[in-house]
Protein backbone atom coordinates (compact mmCIF):
# COMPACT_ATOMS: atom_id res chain seq x y z
CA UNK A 1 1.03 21.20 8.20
CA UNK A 2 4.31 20.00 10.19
CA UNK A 3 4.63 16.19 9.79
CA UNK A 4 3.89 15.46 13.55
CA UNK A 5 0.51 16.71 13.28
CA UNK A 6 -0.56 15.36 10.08
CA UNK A 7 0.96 11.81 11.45
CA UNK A 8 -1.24 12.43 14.45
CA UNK A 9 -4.63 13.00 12.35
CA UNK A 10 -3.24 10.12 9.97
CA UNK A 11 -3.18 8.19 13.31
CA UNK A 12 -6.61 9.16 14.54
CA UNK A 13 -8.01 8.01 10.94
CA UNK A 14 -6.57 5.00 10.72
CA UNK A 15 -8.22 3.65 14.18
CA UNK A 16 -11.19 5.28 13.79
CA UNK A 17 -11.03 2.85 10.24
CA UNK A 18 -10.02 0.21 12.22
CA UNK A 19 -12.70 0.90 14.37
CA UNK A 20 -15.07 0.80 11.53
CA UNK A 21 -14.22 -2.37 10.01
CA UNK A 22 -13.25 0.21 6.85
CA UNK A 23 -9.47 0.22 6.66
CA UNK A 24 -8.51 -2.23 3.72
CA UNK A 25 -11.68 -1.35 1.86
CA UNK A 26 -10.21 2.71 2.65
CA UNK A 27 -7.49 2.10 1.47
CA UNK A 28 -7.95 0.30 -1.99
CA UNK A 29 -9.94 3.89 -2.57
CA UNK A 30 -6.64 5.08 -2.22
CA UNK A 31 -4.60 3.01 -4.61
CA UNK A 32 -7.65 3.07 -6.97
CA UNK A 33 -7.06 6.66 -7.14
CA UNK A 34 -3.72 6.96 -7.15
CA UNK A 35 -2.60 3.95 -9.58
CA UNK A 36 -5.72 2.99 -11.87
CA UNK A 37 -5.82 4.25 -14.95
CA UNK A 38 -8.71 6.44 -15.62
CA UNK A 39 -9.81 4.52 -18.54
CA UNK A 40 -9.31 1.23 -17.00
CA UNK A 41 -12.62 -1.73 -17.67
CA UNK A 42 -14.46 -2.37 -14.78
CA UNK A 43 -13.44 -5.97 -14.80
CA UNK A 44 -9.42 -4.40 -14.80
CA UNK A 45 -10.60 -2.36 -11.50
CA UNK A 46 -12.39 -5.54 -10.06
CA UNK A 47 -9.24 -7.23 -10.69
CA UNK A 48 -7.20 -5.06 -9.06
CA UNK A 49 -9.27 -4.62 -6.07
CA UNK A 50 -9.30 -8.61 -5.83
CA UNK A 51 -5.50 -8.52 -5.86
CA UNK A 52 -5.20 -5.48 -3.18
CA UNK A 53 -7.72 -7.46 -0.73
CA UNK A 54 -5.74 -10.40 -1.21
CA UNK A 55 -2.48 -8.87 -0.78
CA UNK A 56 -3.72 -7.33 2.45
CA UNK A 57 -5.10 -10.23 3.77
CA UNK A 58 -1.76 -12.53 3.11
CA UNK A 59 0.19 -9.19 4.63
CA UNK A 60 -2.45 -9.51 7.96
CA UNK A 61 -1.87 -13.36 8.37
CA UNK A 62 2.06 -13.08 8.02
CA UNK A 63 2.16 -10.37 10.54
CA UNK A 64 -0.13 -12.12 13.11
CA UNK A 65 1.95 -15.36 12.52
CA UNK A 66 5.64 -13.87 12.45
CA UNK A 67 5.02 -11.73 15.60
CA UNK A 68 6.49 -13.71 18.71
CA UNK A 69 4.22 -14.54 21.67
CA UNK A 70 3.30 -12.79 24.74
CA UNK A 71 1.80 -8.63 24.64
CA UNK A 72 4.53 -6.61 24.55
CA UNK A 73 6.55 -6.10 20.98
CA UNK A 74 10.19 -7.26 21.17
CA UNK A 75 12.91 -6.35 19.22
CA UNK A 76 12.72 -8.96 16.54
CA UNK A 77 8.89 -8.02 15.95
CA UNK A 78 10.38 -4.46 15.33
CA UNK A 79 12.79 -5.94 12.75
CA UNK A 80 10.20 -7.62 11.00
CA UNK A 81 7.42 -4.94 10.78
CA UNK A 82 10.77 -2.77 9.81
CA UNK A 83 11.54 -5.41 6.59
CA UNK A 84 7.69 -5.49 5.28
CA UNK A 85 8.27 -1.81 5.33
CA UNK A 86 11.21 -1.85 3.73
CA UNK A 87 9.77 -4.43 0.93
CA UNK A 88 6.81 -2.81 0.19
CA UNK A 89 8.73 0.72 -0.32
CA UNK A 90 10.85 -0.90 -2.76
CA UNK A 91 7.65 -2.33 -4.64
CA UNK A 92 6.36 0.60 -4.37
CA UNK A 93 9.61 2.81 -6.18
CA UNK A 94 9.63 -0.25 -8.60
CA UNK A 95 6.26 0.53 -9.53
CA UNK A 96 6.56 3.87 -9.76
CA UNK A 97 9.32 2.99 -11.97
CA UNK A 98 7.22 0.66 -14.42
CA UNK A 99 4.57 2.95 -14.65
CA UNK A 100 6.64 5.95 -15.77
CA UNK A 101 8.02 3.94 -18.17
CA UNK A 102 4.85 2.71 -19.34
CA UNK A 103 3.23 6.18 -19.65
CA UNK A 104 6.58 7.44 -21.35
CA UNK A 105 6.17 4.70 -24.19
CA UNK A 106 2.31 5.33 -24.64
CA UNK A 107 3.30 9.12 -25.31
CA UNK A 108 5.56 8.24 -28.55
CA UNK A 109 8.29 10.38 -26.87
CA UNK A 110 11.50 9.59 -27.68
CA UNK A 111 14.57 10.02 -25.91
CA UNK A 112 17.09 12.48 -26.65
CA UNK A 113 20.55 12.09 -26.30
């Protein structure tokens, strides 16, 4: 699938979501699967599903509040939607980071030189 038509059905998805009143709870079924550990304790899951809601609904607030007035999206609303991107990619990489290293230590690998 080229990446212009999987952006448009990732599009479509995402409003129809929206739409549903489903997105944030969508997409912490995402992260669940993608960073929980599959032997994690339910309260560890709970937790983290706590902290993701949270997270989103700080991320919603900021945007609503940093965005300037009127309807149409100016260039400094660009720059800002373009630095939460930015920041959350670089969690993201530093996560990806962490939990490599975590997963490499819990093997009893060691490095060779």
């Amino acid at each position: 699938m080229n990446r212009n038509k999987f952006d448009e059905l990732a599009e479509k998805a995402i409003q129809e979501l929206v739409d549903s009143g489903k997105l944030v709870e969508s997409g912490w079924h995402v992260v669940k699967q993608s960073w929980c550990p599959p032997d994690a304790p339910p309260e560890q899951i709970s937790d983290m599903r706590t902290s993701f809601f949270l997270g989103a609904s700080f991320l919603f607030d900021s945007i609503i509040r940093m965005l300037e007035p009127g309807e149409e999206c100016t260039k400094n609303d660009e720059n800002r939607m373009d630095a939460v991107e930015k920041e959350l990619r670089e969690f993201e990489t530093q996560l990806k980071v962490k939990l490599a290293a975590k997963s490499f230590l819990r093997s009893g690998k060691k490095l060779q030189s």
